[in-house]
Protein backbone atom coordinates (compact mmCIF):
# COMPACT_ATOMS: atom_id res chain seq x y z
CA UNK A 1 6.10 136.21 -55.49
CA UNK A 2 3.53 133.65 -56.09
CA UNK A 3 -0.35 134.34 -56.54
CA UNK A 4 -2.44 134.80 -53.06
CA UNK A 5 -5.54 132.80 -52.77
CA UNK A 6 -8.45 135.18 -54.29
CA UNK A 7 -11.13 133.49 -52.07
CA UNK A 8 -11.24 134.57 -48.27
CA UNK A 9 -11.39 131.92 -45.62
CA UNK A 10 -14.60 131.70 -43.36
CA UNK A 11 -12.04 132.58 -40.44
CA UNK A 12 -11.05 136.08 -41.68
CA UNK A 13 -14.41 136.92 -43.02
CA UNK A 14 -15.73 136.21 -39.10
CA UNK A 15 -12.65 138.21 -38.01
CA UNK A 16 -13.89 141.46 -40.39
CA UNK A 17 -17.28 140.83 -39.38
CA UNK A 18 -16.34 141.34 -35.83
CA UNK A 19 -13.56 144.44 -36.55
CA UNK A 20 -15.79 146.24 -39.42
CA UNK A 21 -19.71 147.14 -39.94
CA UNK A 22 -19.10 145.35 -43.21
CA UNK A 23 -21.80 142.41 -43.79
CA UNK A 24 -20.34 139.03 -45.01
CA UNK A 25 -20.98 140.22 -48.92
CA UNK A 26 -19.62 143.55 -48.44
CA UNK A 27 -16.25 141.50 -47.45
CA UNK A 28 -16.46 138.98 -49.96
CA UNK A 29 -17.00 141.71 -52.66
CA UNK A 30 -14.30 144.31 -51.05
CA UNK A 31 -11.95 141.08 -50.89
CA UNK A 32 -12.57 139.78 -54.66
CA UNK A 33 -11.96 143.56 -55.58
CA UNK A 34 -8.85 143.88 -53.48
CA UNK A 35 -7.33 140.72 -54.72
CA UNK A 36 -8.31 141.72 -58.07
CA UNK A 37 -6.28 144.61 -58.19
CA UNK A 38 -3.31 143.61 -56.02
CA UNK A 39 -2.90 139.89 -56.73
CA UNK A 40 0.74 139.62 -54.84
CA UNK A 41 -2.16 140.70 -51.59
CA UNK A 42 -0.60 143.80 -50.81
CA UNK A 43 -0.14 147.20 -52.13
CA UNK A 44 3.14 148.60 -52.31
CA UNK A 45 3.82 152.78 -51.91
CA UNK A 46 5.19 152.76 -55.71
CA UNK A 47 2.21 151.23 -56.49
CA UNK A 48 -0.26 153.79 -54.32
CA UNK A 49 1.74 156.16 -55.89
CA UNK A 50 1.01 154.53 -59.72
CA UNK A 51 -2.13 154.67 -59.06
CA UNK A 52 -2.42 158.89 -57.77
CA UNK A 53 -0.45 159.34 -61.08
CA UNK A 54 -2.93 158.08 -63.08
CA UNK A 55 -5.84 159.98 -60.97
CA UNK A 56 -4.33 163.13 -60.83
CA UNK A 57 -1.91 163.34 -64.21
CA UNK A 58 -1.42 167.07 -64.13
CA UNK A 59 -0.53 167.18 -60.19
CA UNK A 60 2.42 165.89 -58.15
CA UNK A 61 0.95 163.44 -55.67
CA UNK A 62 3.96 161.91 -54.30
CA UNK A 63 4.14 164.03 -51.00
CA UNK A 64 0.32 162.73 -50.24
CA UNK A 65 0.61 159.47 -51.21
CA UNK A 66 3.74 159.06 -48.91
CA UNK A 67 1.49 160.40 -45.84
CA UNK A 68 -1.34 158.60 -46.82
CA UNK A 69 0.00 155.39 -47.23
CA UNK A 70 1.90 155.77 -43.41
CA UNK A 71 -1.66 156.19 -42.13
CA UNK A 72 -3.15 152.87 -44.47
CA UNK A 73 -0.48 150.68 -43.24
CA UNK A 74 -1.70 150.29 -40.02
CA UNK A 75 1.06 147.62 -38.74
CA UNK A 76 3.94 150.27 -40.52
CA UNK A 77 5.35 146.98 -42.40
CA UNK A 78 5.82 148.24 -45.90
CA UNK A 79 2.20 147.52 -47.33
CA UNK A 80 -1.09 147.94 -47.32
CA UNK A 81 -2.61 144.44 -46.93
CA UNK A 82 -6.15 143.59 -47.43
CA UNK A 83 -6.44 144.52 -43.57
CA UNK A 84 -5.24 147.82 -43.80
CA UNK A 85 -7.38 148.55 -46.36
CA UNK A 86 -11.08 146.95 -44.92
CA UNK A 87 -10.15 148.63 -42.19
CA UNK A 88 -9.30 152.27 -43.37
CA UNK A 89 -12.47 151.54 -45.33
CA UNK A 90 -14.49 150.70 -42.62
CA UNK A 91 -13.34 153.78 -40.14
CA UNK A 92 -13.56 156.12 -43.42
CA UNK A 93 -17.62 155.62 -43.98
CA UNK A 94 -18.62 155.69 -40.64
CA UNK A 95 -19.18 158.94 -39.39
CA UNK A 96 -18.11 158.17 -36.01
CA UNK A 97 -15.49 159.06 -33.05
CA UNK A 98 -13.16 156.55 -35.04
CA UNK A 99 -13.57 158.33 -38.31
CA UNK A 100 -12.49 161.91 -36.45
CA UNK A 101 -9.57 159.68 -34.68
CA UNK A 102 -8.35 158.20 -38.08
CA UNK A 103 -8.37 161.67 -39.93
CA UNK A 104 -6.53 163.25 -36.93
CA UNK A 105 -3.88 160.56 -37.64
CA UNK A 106 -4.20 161.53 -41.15
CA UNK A 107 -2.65 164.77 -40.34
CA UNK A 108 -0.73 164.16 -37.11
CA UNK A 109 1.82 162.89 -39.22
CA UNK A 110 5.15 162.66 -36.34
CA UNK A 111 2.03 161.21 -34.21
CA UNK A 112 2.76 163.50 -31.07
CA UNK A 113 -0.81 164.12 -30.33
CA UNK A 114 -0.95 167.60 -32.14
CA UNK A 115 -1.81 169.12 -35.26
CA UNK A 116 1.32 171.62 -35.36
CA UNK A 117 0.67 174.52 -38.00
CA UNK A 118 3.80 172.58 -39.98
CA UNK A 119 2.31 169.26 -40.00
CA UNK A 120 -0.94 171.15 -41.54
CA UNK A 121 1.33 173.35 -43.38
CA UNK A 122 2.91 169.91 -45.44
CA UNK A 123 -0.34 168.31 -45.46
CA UNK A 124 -2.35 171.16 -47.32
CA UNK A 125 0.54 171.60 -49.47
CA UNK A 126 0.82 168.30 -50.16
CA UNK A 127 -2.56 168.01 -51.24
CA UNK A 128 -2.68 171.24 -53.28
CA UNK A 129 0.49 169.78 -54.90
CA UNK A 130 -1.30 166.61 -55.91
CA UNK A 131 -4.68 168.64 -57.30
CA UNK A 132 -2.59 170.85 -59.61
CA UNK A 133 -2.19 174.40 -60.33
CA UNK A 134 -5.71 174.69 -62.39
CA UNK A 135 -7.62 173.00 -59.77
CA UNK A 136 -6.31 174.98 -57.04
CA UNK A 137 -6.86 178.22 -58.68
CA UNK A 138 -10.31 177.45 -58.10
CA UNK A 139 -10.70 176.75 -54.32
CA UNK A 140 -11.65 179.57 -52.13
CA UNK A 141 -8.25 179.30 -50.31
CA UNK A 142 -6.05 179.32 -53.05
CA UNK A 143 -2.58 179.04 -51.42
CA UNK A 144 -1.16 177.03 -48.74
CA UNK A 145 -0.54 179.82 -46.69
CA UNK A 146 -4.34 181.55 -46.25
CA UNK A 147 -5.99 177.72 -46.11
CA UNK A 148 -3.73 176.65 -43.26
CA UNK A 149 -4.46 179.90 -41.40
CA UNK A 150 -7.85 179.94 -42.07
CA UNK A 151 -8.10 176.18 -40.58
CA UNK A 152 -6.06 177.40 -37.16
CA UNK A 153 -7.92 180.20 -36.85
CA UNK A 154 -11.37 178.52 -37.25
CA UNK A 155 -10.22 175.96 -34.67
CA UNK A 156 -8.05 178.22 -32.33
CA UNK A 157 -8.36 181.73 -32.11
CA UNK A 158 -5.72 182.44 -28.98
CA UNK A 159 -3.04 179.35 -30.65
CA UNK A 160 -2.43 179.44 -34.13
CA UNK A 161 0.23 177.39 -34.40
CA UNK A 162 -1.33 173.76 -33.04
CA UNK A 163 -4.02 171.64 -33.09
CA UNK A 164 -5.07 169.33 -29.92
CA UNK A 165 -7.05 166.36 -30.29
CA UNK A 166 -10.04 167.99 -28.07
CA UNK A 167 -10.33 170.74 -30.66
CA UNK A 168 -10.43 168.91 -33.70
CA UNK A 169 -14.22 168.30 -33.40
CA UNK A 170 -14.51 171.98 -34.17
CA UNK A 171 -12.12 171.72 -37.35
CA UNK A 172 -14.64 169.06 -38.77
CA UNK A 173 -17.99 170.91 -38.55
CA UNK A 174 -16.16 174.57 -40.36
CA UNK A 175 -17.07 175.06 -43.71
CA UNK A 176 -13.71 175.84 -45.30
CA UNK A 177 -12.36 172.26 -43.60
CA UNK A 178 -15.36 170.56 -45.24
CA UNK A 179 -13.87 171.52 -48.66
CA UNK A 180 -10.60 170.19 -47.82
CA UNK A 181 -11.80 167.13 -45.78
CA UNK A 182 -14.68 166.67 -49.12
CA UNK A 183 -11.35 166.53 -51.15
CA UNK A 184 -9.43 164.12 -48.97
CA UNK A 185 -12.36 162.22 -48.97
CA UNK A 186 -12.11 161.60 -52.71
CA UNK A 187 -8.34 160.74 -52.81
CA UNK A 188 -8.93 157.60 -50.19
C-alpha cells in the first residue's frame, strides 16, 4: 500500500468542522497525529490489538479490542479510518445525549436495542480480562459475576437480566458504573 497524503484537504477539514465540535487546529493536529501513527490511513484490528498489548502487557485484551473496534468502525468496513476515529473522538468528550448513545452501542454489542445481562456479562469480562488479575483484585467488584449484577440491579430492580435504552441514563449517574465507565474511558 502506498503512503496517504499526511496533509488534510480544506474540503474534509470543513466536513469535520461541520460533523465534530473540533476547531480547524484541533483537526489539523488530530489529523497530523492520526496519519502519524497509521500512515497506510487506517487502523487495522491486529493493529488496535498491537497497540492494547503494549498498554496492558500483563492482561488479555483481545476480547475488548474486538468489541471496541466493531463500535470505532463506524461504516463496519474492516478499519478504523481517520473518520471513525474524529468521530468516536468527538462523541467520546462531549458529555452529551450522543456520548450516552455511543457508549450504549459500546455495549449493545448484537445491536438489538438492549443491554442483555450476557452482552454485559462479555463486556465486563472482557474488560476485566484486558486489566489483569492484579488490577482487578483491586476494584470493589472484583469478579464478573457481582459487577454485572450490581450494574442490573442499580439500573433495574424488577429485570435483571436487560438493559433498555430509556434506562441507561440511570446506569451512567451510579457510582459503581462510574468506575467501570472511568476505566473504559481510559482504554479509548
Amino acid at each position: 500500500m502506498g503512503k496517504v497524503n499526511s496533509k488534510i484537504s480544506s474540503e474534509d477539514c470543513a466536513k469535520f468542522l461541520k460533523k465534530t465540535s473540533f476547531t480547524k487546529k484541533e483537526i489539523y493536529q488530530w489529523y497530523k497525529c492520526f496519519y502519524k501513527s497509521c500512515p497506510e490511513g487506517y487502523i487495522s484490528k491486529d493493529q488496535l490489538l498491537g497497540m492494547y498489548y503494549g498498554v496492558f502487557p500483563s492482561g488479555d485484551p483481545k476480547s475488548f479490542v474486538d468489541i471496541a473496534f466493531n463500535a470505532i468502525d463506524l461504516n463496519n468496513d474492516g478499519s478504523i479510518t481517520f473518520d471513525d476515529f474524529i468521530i468516536t473522538l468527538d462523541v467520546c468528550k462531549r458529555n452529551s445525549t450522543e456520548k450516552v448513545d455511543w457508549i450504549f452501542r459500546f455495549f449493545d454489542i448484537d445491536n438489538d436495542g438492549i443491554i442483555s445481562k450476557n452482552e454485559l456479562y462479555n463486556f465486563v469480562d472482557a474488560i476485566y480480562k484486558m486489566l489483569g488479575k492484579n488490577e482487578v483484585e483491586t476494584l470493589l467488584d472484583n469478579t464478573v459475576e457481582k459487577r454485572v449484577d450490581t450494574v442490573l440491579t442499580a439500573v433495574n430492580s424488577k429485570n435483571k437480566e436487560v438493559i433498555k435504552k430509556e434506562d441507561f441514563g440511570k446506569l451512567i449517574n451510579n457510582n459503581q458504573t462510574k468506575e467501570l465507565l472511568a476505566i473504559i474511558k481510559l482504554m479509548i
